[in-house]
C-alpha atoms as a PDB file:
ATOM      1  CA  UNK A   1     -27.143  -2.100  11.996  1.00  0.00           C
ATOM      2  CA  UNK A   2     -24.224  -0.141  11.748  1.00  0.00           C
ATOM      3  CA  UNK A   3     -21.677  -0.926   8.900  1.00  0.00           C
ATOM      4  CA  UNK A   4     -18.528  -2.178  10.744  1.00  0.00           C
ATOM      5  CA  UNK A   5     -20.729  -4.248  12.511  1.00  0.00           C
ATOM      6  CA  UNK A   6     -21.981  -5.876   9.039  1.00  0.00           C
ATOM      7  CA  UNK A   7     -18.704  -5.767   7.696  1.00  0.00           C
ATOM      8  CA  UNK A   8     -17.224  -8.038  10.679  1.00  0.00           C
ATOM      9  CA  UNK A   9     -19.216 -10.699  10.642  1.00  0.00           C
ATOM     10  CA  UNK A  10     -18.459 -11.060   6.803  1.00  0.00           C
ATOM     11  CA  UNK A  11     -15.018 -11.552   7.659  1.00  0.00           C
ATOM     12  CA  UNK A  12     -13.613  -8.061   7.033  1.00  0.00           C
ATOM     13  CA  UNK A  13     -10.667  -6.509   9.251  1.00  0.00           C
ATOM     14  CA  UNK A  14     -10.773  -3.061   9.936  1.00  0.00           C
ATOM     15  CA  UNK A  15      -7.329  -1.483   9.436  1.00  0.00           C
ATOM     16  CA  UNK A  16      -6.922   2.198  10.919  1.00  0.00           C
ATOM     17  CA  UNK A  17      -5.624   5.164   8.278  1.00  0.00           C
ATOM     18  CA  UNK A  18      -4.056   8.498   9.475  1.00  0.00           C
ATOM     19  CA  UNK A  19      -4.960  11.508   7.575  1.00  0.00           C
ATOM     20  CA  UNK A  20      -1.570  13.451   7.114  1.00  0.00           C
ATOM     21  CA  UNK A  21      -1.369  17.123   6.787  1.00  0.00           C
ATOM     22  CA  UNK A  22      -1.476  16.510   2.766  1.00  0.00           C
ATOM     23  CA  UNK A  23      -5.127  15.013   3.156  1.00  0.00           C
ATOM     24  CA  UNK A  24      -3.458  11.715   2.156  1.00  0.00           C
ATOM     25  CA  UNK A  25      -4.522   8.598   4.040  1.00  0.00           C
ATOM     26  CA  UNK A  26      -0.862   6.237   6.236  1.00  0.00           C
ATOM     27  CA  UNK A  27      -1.522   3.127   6.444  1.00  0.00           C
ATOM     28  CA  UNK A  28       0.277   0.650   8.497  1.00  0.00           C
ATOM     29  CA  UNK A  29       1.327  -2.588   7.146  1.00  0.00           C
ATOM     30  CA  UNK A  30       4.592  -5.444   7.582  1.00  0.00           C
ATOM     31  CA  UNK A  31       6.226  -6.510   4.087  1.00  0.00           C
ATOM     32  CA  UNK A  32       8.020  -9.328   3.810  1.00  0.00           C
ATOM     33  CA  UNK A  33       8.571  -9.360   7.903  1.00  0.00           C
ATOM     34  CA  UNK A  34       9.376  -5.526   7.961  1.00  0.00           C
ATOM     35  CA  UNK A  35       6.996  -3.358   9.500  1.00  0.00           C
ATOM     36  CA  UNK A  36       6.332   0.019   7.452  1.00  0.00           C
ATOM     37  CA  UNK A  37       4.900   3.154   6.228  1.00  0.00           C
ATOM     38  CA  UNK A  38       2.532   3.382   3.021  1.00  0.00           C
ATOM     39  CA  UNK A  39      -0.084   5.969   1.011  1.00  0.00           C
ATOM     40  CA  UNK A  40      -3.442   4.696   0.362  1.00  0.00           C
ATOM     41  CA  UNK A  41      -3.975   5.388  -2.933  1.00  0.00           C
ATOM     42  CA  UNK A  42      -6.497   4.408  -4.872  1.00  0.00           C
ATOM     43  CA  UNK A  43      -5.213   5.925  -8.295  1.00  0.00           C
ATOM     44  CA  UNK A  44      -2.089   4.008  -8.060  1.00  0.00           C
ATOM     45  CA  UNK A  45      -2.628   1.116 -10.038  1.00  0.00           C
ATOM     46  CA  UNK A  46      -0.328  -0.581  -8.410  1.00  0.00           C
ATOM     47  CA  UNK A  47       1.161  -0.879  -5.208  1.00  0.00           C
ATOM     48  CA  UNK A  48       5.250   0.194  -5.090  1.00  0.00           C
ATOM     49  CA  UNK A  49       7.919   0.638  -2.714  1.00  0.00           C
ATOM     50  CA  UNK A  50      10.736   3.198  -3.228  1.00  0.00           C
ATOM     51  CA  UNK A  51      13.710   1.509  -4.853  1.00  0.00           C
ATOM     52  CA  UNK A  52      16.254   2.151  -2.289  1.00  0.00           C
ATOM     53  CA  UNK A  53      14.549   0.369   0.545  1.00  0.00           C
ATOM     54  CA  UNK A  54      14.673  -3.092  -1.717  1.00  0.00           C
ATOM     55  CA  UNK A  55      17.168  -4.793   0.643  1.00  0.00           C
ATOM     56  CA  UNK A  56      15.162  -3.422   4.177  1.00  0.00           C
ATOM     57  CA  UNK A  57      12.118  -5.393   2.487  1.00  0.00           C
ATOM     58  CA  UNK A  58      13.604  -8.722   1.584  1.00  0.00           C
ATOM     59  CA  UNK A  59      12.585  -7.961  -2.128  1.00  0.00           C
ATOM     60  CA  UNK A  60      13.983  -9.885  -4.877  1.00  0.00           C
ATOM     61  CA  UNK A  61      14.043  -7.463  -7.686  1.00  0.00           C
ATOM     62  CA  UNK A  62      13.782  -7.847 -11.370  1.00  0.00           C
ATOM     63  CA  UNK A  63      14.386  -4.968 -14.169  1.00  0.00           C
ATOM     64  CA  UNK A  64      11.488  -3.756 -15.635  1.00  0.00           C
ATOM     65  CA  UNK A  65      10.636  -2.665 -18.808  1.00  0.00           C
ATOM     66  CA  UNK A  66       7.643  -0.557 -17.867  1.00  0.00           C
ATOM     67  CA  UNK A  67       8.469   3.129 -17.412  1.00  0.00           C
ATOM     68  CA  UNK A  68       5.957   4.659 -14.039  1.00  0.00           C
ATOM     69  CA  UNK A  69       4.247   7.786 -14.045  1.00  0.00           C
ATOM     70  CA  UNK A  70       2.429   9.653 -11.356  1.00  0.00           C
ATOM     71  CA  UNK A  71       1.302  12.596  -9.799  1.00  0.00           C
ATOM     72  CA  UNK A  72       4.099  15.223 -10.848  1.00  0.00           C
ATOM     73  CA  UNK A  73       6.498  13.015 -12.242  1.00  0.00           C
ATOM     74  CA  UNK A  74       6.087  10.884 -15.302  1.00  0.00           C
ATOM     75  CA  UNK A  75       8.777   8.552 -17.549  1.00  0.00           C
ATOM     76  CA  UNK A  76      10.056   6.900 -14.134  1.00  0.00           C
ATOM     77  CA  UNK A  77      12.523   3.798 -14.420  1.00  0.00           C
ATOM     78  CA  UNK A  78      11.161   0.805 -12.267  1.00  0.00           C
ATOM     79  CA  UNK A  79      12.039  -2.787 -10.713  1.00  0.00           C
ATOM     80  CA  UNK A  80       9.752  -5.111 -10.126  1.00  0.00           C
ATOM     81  CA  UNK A  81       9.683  -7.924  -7.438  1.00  0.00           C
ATOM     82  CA  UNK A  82       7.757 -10.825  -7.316  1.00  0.00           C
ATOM     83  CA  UNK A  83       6.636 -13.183  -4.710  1.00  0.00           C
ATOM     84  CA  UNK A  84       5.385 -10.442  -1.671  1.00  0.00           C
ATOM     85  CA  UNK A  85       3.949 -11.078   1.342  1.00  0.00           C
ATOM     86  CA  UNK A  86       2.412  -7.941   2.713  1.00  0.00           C
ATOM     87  CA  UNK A  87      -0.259  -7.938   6.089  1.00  0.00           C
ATOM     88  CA  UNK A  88      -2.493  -5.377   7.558  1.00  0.00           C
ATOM     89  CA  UNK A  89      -3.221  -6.492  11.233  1.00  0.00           C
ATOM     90  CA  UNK A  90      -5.057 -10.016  10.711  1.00  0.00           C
ATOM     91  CA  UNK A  91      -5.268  -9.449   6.684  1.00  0.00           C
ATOM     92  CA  UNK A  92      -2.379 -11.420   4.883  1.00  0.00           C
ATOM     93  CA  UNK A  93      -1.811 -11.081   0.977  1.00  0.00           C
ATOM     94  CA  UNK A  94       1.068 -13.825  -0.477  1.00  0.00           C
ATOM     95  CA  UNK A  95       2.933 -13.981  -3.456  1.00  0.00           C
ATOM     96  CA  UNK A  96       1.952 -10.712  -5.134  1.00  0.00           C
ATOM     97  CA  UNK A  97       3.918  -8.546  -7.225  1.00  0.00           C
ATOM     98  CA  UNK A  98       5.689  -4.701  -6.173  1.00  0.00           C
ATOM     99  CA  UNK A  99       6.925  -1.922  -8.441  1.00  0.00           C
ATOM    100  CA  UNK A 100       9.699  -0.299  -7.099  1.00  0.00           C
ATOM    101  CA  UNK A 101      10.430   3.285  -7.985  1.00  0.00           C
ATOM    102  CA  UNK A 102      12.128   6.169  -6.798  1.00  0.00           C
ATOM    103  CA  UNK A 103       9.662   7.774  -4.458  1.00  0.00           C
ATOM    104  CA  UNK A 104      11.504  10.803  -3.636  1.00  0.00           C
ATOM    105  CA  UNK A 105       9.053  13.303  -5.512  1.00  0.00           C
ATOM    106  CA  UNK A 106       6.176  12.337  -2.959  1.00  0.00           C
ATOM    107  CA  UNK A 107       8.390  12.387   0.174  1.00  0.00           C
ATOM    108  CA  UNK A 108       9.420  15.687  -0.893  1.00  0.00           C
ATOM    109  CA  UNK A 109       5.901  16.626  -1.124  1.00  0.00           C
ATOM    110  CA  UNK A 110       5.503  14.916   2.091  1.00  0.00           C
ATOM    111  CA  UNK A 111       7.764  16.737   4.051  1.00  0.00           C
ATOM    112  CA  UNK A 112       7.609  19.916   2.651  1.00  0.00           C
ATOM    113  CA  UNK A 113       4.099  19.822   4.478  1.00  0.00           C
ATOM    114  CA  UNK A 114       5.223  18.606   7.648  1.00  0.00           C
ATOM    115  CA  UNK A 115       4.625  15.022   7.215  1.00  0.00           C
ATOM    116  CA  UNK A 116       6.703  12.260   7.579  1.00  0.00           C
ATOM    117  CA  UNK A 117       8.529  10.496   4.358  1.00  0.00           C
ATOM    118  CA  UNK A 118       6.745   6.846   3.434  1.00  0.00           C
ATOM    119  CA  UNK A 119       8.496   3.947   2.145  1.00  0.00           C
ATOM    120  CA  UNK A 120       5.877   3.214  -0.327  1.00  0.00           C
ATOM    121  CA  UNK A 121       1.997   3.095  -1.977  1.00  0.00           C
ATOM    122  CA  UNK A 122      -0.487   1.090  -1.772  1.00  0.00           C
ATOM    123  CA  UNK A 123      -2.856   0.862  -5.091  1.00  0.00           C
ATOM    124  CA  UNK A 124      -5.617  -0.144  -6.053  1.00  0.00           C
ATOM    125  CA  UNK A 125      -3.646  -4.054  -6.998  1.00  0.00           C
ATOM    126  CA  UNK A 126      -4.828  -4.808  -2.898  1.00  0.00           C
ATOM    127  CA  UNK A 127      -6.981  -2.708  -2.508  1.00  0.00           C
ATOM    128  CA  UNK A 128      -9.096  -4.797  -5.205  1.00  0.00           C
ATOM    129  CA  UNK A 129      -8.015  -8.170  -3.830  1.00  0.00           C
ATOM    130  CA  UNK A 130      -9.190  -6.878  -0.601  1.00  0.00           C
ATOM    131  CA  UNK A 131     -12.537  -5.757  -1.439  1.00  0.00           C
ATOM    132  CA  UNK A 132     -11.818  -2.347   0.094  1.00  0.00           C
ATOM    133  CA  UNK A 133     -14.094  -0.680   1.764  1.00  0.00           C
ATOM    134  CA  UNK A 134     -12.948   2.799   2.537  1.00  0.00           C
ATOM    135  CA  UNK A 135     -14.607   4.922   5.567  1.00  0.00           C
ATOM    136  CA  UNK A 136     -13.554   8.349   5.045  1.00  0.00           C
ATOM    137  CA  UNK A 137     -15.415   9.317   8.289  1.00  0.00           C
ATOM    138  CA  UNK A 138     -13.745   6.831  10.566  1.00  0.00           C
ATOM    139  CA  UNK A 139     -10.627   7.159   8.615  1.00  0.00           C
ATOM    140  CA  UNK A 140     -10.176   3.242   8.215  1.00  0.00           C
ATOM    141  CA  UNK A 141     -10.258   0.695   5.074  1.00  0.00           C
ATOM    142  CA  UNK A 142     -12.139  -2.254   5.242  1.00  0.00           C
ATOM    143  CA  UNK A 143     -10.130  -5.738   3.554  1.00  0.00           C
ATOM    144  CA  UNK A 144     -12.016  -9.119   3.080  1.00  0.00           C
ATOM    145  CA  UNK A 145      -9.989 -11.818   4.338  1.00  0.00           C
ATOM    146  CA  UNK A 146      -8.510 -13.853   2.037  1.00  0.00           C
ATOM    147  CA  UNK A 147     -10.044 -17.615   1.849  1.00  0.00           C
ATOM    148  CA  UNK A 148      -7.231 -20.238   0.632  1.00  0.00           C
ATOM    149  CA  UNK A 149      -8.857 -23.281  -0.936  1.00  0.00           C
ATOM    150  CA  UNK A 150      -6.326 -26.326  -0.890  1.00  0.00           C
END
């Protein structure tokens, strides 16, 4: 039996990545209403959204205390806002946290090889609540749907 099949009937979605020319992974997924761009990335610890789209996103945003660091830049200021709503086709994540930061180093990086600029990363904060399954073959993640209990 082959593994999407498996994966299906225990209530996974599959959500399709691109591969850009940086060997990074776009995903596709609507934040608070607004469709968008995003890096898979399972090193992030958590997921962020540059700083200057806060208002495109609906975000309430909060200072922050934390400083960010990542690849190639380290000591970054941040936001954060609470109370997220973020979907990948059928899979739907509520009230979860963002870090916004300013993103520009990777959508320099981005461009300079010919790939579009994102408007943020998705870490390893969904990818856990999803119980990601990543297929680097069929270049798609696998996310568990989320089961409410009232």
């Amino acid at each position: 039996m082959k593994l999407k099949s498996i994966l299906l009937r225990k209530g996974f979605v599959i959500i399709k990545l691109k591969k850009l020319n940086t060997n990074h992974f776009e995903i596709k997924a609507t934040l608070n209403g607004v469709k968008g761009r995003f890096i898979l990335d399972t090193g992030a610890s958590n997921s962020c959204l540059d700083i200057t789209l806060a208002e495109q996103f609906k975000l309430n945003v909060e200072d922050s205390e934390t400083l960010a660091a990542g690849a190639g830049a380290i000591g970054m200021e941040t936001k954060i806002s609470s109370n997220n709503t973020i979907k990948f086709k059928e899979w739907e994540y509520s009230n979860f946290n963002l870090v916004l930061l300013d993103l520009t180093h990777v959508n320099t990086a981005l461009t300079e090889h010919n790939a579009k600029a994102v408007e943020g990363i998705i870490g390893a904060d969904i990818l856990e609540k999803g119980k990601a399954i990543i297929d680097y073959k069929n270049k798609c993640v696998y996310l568990k749907k989320l089961v409410f209990k009232f």
